[in-house]
Protein backbone atom coordinates (compact mmCIF):
# COMPACT_ATOMS: atom_id res chain seq x y z
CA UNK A 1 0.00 0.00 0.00
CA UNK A 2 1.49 3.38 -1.38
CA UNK A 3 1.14 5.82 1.84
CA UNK A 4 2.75 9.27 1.99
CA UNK A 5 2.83 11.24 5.04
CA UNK A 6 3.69 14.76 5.45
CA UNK A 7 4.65 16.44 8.46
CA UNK A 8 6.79 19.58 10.21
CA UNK A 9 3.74 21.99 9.24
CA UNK A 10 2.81 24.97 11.28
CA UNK A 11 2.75 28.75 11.83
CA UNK A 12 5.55 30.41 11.46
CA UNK A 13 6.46 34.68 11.36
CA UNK A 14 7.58 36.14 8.01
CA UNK A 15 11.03 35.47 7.73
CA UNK A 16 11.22 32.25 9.67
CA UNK A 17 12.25 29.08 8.83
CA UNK A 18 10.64 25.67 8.85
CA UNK A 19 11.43 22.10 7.65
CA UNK A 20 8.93 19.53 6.07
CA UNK A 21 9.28 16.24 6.02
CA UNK A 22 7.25 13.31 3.89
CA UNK A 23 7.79 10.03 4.75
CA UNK A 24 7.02 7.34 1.60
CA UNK A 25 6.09 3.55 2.32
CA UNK A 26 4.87 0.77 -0.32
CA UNK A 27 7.37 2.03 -3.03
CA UNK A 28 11.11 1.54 -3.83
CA UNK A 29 11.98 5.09 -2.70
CA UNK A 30 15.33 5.50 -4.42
CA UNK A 31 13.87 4.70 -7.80
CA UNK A 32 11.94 7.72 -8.03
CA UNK A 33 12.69 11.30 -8.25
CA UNK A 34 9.91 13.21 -5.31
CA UNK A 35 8.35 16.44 -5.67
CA UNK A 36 6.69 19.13 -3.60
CA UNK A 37 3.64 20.54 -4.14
CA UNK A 38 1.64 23.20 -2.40
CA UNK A 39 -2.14 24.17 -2.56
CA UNK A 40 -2.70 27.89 -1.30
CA UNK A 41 -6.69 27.73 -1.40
CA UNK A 42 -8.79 25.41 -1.77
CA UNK A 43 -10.18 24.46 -5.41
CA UNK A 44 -7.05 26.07 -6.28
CA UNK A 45 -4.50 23.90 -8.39
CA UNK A 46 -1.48 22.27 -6.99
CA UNK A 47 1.84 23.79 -7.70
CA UNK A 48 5.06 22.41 -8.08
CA UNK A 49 7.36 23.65 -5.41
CA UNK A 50 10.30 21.36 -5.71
CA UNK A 51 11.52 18.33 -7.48
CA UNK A 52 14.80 16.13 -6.59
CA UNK A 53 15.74 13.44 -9.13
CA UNK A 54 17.91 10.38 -9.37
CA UNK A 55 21.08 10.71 -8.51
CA UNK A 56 20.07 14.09 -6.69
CA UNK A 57 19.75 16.63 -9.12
CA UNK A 58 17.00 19.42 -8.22
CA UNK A 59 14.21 21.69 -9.24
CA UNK A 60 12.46 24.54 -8.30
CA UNK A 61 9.83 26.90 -8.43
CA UNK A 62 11.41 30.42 -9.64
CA UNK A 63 8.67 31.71 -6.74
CA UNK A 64 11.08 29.86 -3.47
CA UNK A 65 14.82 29.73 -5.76
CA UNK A 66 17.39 30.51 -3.31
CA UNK A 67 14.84 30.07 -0.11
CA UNK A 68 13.72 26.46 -0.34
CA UNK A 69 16.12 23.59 -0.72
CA UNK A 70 14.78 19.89 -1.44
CA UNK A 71 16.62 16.72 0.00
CA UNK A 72 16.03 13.02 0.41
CA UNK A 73 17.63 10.59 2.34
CA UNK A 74 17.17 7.11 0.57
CA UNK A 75 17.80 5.01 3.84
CA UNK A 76 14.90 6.82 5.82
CA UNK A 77 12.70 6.84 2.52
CA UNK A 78 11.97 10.28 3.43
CA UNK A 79 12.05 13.57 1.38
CA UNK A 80 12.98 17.42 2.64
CA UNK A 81 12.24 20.72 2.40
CA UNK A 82 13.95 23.49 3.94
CA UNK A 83 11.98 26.61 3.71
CA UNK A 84 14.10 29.55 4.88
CA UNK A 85 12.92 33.18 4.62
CA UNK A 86 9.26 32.32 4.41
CA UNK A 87 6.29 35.02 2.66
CA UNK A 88 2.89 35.27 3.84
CA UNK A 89 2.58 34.20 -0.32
CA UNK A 90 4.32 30.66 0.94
CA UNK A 91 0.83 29.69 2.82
CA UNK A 92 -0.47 26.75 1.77
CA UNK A 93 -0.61 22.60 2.25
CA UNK A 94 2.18 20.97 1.06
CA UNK A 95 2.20 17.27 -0.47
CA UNK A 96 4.88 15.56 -1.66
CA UNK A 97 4.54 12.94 -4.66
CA UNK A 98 6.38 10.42 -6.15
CA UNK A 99 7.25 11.41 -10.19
CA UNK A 100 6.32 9.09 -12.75
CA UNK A 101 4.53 7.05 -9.97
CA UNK A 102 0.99 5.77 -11.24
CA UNK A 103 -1.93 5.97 -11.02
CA UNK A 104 -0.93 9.38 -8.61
CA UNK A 105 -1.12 8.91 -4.80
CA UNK A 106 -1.29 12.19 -2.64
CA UNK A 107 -0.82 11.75 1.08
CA UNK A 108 -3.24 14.20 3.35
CA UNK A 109 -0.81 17.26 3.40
CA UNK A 110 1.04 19.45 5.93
CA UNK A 111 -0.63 22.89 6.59
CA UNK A 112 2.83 25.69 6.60
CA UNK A 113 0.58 29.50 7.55
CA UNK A 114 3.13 32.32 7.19
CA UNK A 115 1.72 35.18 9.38
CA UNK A 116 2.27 37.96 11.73
């Protein structure tokens, strides 16, 4: 059973820092390259925040270059994301997802509220 779970949400002051974390089961981890993703509304579509291939070569959205910085660590199956310098703009869930992976599985998200 594919099961991703996201976690390290919370609130957090403009300017602050927080990590994410997403945990994958029920795949071969290191064969896939991960993404982020982040929903800012609801009914609004999914963005890509980050991406980090195979070997780890990364991705990301011009919106967090030079803020956010993707990672995975193969023996934990588990996939980063360091957001530094956070924007009221960066609220949203976050999911991560497995690329190429089908059909699509979407664990339940992590809420990150930038706010004063």
């Amino acid at each position: 059973q594919v099961q991703f779970v996201e976690s390290g949400g919370g609130l957090v002051q403009p300017g602050g820092s927080l990590r994410l974390s997403c945990a994958a089961s029920g795949i071969i981890f290191r064969f896939y390259a991960m993404g982020w993703y982040r929903q800012q509304a609801p009914g609004k579509q999914r963005e890509l925040v980050a991406t980090i291939s195979i070997p780890d070569s990364t991705n990301y959205a011009d919106s967090v270059k030079g803020r956010f910085t993707i990672s995975r660590d193969n023996a934990k199956n588990t996939v980063y994301l360091q957001m530094n310098s956070l924007k009221p703009e960066d609220t949203a869930v976050y999911y991560c997802k497995a690329e190429g992976l089908r059909p699509e599985y979407w664990g339940k998200g992590t809420l990150v509220t930038v706010s004063s």
